[in-house]
N, C-alpha and C. Protein backbone atom coordinates (compact mmCIF):
# COMPACT_ATOMS: atom_id res chain seq x y z
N UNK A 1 45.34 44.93 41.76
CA UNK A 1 46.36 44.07 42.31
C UNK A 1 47.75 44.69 42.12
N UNK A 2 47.93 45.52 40.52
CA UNK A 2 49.17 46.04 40.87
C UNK A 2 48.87 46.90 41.64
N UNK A 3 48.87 47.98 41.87
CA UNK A 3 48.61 48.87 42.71
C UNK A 3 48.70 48.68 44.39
N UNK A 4 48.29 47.63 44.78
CA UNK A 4 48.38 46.53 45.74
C UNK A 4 50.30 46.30 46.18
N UNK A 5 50.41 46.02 44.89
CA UNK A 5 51.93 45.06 45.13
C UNK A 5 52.83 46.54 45.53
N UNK A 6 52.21 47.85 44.31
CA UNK A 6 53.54 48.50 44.22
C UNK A 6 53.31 49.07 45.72
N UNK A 7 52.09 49.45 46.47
CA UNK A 7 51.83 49.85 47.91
C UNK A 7 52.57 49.16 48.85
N UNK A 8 52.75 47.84 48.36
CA UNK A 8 53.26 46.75 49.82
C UNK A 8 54.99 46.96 49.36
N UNK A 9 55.19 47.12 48.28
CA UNK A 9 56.60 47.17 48.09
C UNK A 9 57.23 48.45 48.41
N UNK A 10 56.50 50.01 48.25
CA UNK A 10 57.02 50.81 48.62
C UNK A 10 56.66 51.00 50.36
N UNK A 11 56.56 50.37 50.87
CA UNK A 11 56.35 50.27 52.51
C UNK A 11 57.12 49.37 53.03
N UNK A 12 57.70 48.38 52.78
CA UNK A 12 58.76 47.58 52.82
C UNK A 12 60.34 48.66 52.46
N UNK A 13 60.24 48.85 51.37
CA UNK A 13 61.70 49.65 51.12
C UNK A 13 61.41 51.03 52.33
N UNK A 14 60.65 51.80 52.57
CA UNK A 14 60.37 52.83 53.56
C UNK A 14 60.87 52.19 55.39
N UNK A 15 60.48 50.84 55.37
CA UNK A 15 60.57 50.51 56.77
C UNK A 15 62.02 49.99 57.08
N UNK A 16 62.96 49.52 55.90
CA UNK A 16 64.06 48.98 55.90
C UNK A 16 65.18 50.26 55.80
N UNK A 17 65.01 51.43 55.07
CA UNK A 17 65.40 52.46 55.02
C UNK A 17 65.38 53.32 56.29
N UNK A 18 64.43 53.32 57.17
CA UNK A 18 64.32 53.75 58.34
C UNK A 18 65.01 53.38 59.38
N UNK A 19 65.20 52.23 59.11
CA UNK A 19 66.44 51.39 60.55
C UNK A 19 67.83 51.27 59.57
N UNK A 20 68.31 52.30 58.66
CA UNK A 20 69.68 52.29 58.15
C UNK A 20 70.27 53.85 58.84
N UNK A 21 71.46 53.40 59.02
CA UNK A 21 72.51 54.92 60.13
C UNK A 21 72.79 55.39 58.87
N UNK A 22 72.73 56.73 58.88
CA UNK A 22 73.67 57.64 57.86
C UNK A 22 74.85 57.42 57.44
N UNK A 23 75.86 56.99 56.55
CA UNK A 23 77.18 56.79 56.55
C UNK A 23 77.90 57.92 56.29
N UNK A 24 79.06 57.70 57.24
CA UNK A 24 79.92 58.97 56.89
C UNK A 24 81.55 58.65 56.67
N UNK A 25 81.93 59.20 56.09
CA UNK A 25 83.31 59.37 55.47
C UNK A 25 84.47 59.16 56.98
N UNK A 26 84.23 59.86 58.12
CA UNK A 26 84.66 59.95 59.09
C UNK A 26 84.27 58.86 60.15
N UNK A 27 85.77 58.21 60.55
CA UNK A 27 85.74 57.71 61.68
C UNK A 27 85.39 57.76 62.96
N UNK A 28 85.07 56.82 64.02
CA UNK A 28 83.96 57.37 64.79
C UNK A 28 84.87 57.94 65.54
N UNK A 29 86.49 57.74 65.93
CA UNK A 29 86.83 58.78 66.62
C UNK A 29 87.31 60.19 66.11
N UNK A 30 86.94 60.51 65.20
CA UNK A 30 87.22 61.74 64.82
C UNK A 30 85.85 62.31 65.07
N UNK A 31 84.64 62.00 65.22
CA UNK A 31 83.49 62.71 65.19
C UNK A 31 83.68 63.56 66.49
N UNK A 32 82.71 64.42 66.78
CA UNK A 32 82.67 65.63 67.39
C UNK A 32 82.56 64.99 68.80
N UNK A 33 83.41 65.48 70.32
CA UNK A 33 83.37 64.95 70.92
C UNK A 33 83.22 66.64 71.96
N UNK A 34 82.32 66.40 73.37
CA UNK A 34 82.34 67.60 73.93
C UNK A 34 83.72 67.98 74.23
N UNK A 35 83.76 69.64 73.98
CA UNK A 35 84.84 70.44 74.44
C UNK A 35 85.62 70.08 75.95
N UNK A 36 84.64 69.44 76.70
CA UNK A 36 85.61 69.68 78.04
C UNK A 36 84.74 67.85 78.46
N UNK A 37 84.55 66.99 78.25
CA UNK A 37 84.07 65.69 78.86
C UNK A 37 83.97 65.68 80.52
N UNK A 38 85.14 65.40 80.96
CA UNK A 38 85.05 65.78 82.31
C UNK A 38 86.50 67.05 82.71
N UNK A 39 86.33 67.02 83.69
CA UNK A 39 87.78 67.60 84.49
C UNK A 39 89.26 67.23 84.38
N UNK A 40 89.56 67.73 83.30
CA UNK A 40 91.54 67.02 82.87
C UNK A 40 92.19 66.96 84.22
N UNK A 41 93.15 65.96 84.47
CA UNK A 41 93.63 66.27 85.61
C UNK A 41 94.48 67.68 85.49
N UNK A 42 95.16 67.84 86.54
CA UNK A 42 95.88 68.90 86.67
C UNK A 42 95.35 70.05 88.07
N UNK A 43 96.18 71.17 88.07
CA UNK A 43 95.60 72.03 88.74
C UNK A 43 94.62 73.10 88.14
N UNK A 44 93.06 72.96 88.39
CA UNK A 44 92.34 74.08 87.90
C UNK A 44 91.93 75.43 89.41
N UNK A 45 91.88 76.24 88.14
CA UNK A 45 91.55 77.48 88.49
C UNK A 45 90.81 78.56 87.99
N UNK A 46 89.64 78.93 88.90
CA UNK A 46 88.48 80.18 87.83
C UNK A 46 89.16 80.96 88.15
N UNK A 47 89.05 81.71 87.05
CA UNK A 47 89.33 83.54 86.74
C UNK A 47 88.62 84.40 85.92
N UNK A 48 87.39 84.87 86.69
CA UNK A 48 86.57 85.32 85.92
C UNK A 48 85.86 84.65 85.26
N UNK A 49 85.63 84.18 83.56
CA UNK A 49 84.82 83.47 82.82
C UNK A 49 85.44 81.87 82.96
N UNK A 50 86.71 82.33 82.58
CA UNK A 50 87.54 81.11 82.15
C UNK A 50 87.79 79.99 83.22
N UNK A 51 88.00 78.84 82.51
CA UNK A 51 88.49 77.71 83.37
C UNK A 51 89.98 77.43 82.75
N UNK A 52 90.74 77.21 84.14
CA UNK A 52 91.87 76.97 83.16
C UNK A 52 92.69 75.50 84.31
N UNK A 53 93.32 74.88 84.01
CA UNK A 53 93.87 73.44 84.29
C UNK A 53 95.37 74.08 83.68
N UNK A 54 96.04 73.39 85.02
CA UNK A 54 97.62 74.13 84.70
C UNK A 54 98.45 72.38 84.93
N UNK A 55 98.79 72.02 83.77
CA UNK A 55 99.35 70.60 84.11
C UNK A 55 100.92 70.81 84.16
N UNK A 56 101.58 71.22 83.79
CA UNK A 56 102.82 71.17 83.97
C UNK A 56 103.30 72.70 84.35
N UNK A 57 103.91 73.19 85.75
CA UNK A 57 104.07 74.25 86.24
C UNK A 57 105.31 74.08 86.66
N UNK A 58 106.35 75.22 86.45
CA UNK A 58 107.45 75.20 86.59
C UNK A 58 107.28 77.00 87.70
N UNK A 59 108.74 76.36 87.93
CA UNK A 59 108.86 77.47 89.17
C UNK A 59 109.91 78.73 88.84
N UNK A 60 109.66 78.80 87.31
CA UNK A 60 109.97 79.96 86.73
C UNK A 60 109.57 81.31 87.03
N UNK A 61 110.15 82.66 86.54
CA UNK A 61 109.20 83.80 86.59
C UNK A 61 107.77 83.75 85.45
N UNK A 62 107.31 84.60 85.69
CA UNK A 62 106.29 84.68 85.19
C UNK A 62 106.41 85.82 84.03
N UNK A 63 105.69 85.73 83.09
CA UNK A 63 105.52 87.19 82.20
C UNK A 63 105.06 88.68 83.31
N UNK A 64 105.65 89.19 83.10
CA UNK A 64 104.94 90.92 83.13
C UNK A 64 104.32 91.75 82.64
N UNK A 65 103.63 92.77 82.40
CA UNK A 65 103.35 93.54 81.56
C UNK A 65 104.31 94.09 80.72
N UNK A 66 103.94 94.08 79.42
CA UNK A 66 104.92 94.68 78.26
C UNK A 66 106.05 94.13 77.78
N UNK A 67 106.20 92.80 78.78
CA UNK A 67 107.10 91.43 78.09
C UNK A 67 106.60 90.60 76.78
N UNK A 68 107.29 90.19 76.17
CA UNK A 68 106.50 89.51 75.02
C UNK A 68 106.54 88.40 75.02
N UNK A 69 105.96 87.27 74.77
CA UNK A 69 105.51 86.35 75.12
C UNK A 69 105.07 85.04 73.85
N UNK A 70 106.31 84.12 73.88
CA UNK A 70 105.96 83.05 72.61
C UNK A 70 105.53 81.53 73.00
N UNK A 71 104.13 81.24 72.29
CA UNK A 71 103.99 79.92 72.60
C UNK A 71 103.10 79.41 71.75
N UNK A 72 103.04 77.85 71.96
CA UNK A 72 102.36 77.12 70.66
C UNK A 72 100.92 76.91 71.36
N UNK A 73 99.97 77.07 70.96
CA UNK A 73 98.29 76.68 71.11
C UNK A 73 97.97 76.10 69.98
N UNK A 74 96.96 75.47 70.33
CA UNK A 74 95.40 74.55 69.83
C UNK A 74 94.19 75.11 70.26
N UNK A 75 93.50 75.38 69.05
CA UNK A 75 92.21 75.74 69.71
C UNK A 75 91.13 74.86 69.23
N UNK A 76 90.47 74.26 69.66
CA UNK A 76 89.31 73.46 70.12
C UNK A 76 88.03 73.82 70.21
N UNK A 77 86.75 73.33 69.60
CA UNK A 77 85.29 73.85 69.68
C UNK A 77 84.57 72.72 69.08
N UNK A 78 83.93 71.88 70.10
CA UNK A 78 83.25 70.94 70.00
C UNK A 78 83.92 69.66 69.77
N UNK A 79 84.99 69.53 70.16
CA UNK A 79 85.86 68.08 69.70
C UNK A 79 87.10 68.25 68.53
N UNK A 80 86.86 69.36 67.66
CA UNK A 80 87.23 69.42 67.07
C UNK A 80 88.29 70.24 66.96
N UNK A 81 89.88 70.53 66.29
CA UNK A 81 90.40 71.67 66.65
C UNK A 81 90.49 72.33 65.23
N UNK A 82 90.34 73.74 65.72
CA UNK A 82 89.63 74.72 64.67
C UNK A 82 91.30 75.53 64.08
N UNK A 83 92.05 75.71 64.83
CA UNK A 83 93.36 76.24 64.80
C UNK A 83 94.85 75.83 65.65
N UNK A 84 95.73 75.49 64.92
CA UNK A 84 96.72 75.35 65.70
C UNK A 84 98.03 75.70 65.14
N UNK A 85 98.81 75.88 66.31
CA UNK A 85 100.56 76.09 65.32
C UNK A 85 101.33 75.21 66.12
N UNK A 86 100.71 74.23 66.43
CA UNK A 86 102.22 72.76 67.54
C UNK A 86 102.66 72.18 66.11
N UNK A 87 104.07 72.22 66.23
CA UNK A 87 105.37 71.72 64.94
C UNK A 87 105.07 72.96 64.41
N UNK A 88 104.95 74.37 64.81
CA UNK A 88 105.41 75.29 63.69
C UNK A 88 105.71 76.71 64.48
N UNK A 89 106.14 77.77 64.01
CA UNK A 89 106.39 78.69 64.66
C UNK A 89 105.55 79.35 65.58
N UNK A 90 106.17 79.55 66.86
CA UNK A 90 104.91 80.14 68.44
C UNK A 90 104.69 81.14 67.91
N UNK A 91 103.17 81.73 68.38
CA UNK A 91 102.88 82.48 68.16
C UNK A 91 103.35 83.58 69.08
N UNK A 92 103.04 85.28 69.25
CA UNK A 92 104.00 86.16 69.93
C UNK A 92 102.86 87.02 70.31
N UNK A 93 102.98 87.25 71.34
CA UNK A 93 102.52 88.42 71.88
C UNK A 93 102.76 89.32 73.42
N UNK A 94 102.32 90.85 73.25
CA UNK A 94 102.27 91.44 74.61
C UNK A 94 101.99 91.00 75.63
N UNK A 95 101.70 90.93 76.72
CA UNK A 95 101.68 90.74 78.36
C UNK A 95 101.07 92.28 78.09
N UNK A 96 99.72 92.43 78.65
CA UNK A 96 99.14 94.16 79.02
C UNK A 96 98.99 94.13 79.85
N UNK A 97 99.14 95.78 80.53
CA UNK A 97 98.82 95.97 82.21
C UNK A 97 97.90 94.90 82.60
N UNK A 98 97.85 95.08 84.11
CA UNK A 98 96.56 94.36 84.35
C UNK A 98 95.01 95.34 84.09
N UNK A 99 95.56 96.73 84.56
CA UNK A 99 94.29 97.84 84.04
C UNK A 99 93.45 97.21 82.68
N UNK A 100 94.31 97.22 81.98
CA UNK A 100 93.61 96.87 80.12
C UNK A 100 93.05 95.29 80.72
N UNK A 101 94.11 94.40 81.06
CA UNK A 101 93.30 93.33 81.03
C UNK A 101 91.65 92.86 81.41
N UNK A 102 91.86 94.32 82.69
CA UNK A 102 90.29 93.76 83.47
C UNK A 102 89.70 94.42 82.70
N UNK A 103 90.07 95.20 81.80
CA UNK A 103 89.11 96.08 80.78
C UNK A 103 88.58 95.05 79.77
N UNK A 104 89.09 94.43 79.12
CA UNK A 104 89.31 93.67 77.92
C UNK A 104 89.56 92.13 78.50
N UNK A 105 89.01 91.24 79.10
CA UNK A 105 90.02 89.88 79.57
C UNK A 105 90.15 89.15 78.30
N UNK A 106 90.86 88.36 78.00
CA UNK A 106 91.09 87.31 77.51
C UNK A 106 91.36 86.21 77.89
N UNK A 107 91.49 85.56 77.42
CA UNK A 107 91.41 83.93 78.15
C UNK A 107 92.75 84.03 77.86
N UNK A 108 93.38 83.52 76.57
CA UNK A 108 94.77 83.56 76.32
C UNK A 108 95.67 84.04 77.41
N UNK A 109 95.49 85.63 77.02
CA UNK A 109 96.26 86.57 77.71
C UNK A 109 96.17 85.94 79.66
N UNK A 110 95.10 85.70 79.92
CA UNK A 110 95.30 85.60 81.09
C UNK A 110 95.85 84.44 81.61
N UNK A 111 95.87 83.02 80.41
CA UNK A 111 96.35 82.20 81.04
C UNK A 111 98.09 82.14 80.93
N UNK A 112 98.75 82.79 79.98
CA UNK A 112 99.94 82.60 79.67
C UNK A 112 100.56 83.66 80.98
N UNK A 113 99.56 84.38 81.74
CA UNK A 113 100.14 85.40 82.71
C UNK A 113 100.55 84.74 83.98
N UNK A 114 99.46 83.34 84.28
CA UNK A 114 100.07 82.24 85.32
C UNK A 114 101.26 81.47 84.83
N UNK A 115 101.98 81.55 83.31
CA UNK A 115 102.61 80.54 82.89
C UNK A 115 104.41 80.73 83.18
N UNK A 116 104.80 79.77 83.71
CA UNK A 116 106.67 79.62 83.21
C UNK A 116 107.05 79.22 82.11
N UNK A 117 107.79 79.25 81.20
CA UNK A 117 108.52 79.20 80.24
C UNK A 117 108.21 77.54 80.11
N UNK A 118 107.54 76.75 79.19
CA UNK A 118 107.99 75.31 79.71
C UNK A 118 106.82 74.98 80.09
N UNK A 119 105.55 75.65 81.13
CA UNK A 119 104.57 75.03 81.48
C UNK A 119 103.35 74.68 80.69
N UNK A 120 102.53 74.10 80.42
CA UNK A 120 101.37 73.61 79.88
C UNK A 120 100.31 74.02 79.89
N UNK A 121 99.18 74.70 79.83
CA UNK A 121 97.70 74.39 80.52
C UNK A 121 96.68 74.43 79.69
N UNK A 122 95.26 74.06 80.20
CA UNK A 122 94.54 73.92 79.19
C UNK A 122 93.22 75.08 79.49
N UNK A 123 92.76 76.10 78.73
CA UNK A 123 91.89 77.20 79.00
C UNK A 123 90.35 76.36 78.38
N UNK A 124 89.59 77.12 79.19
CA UNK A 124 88.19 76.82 78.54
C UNK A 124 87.39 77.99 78.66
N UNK A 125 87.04 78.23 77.13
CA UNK A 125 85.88 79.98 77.17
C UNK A 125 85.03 79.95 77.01
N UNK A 126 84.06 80.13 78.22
CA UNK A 126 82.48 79.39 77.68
C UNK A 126 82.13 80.99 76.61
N UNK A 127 81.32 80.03 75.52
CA UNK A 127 80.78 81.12 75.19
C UNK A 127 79.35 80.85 74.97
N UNK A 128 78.84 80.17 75.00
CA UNK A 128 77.43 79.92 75.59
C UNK A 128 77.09 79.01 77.07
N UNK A 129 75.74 78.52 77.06
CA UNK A 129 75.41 77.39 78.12
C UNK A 129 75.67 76.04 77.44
N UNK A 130 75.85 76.06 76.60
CA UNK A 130 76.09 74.29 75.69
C UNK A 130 77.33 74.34 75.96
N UNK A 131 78.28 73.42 76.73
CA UNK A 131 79.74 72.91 76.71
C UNK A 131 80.02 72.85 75.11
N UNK A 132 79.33 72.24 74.20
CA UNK A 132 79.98 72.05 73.07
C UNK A 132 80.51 73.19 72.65
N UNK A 133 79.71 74.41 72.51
CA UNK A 133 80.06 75.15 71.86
C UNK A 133 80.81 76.12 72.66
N UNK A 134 81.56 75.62 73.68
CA UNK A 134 83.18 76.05 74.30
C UNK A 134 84.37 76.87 73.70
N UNK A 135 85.41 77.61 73.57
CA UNK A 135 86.16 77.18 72.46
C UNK A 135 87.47 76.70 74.04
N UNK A 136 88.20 75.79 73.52
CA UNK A 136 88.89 75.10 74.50
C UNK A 136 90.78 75.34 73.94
N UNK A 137 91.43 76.42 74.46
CA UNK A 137 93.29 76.21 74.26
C UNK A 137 93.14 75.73 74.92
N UNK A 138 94.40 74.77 74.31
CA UNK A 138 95.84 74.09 74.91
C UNK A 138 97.20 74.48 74.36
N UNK A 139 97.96 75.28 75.50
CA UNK A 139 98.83 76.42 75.43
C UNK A 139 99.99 75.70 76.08
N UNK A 140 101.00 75.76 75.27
CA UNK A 140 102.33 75.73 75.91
C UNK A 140 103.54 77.19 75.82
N UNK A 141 104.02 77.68 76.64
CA UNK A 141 104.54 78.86 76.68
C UNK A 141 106.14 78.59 76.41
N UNK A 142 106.51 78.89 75.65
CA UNK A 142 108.03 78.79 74.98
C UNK A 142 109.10 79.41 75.34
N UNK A 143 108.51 80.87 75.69
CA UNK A 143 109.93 82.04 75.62
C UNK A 143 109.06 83.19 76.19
N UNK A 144 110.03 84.37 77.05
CA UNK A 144 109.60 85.08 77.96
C UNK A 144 110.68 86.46 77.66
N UNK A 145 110.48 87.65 76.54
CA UNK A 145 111.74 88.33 76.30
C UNK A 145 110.84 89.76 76.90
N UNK A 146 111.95 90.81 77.29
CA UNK A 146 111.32 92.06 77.65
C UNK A 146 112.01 92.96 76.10
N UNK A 147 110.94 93.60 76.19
CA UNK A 147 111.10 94.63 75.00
C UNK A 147 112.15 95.79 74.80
């Protein structure tokens, strides 16, 4: 009979345990949400791998090769953002020929090459077939100096 009870009691705690959710520390909107859900508005455009959505476009010049080039990004992979510098100093870099570029593309590099001083957009780099595992900038371009 004991043996009985402790059987019916550990099958009871097993079946009540089974219909309990994992708890987590994190709110449900902070949990992992896909890299790209649907289509941001804006203007998109393929180039090569990348997807890129240009929301705020100004009718500035553009970077050149060997201009240097400052702006704040977010980078994004699976909902989550993995790196950023928005509220802190832009980051800086070259403009390369286009030769090197088609050698080497980058997503970055290529999207700040459509950008005006001021404009917005948002890049997406697949790097597999799972959207999640995307990595997704959002780039704003600051400053446009020649060397």
């Amino acid at each position: 009979m004991k043996n009985l009870l402790l059987i019916l009691f550990a099958s009871t705690l097993f079946v009540f345990c089974k219909n309990e959710q994992p708890k987590t520390d994190e709110p449900e909107a902070k949990k992992a949400q896909p890299a790209v859900q649907q289509r941001p508005p804006g203007e998109h455009t393929e180039i090569g791998n990348f997807e890129y959505w240009h929301y705020i476009k100004n009718e500035g010049p553009k970077p050149l090769p060997s201009q240097v080039v400052f702006y704040n990004y977010q980078m994004r992979q699976g909902g989550r953002i993995v790196q950023t510098n928005f509220g802190g100093t832009p980051s800086g870099g070259i403009i390369p020929s286009e030769e090197d570029a088609k050698n080497d593309p980058q997503a970055l590099v290529e999207g700040l090459r459509h950008m005006a001083v001021g404009d917005s957009m948002t890049i997406v780099f697949p790097v597999s077939d799972n959207p999640d595992s995307n990595y997704v900038y959002d780039i704003v371009l600051r400053a446009i100096h020649s060397r």
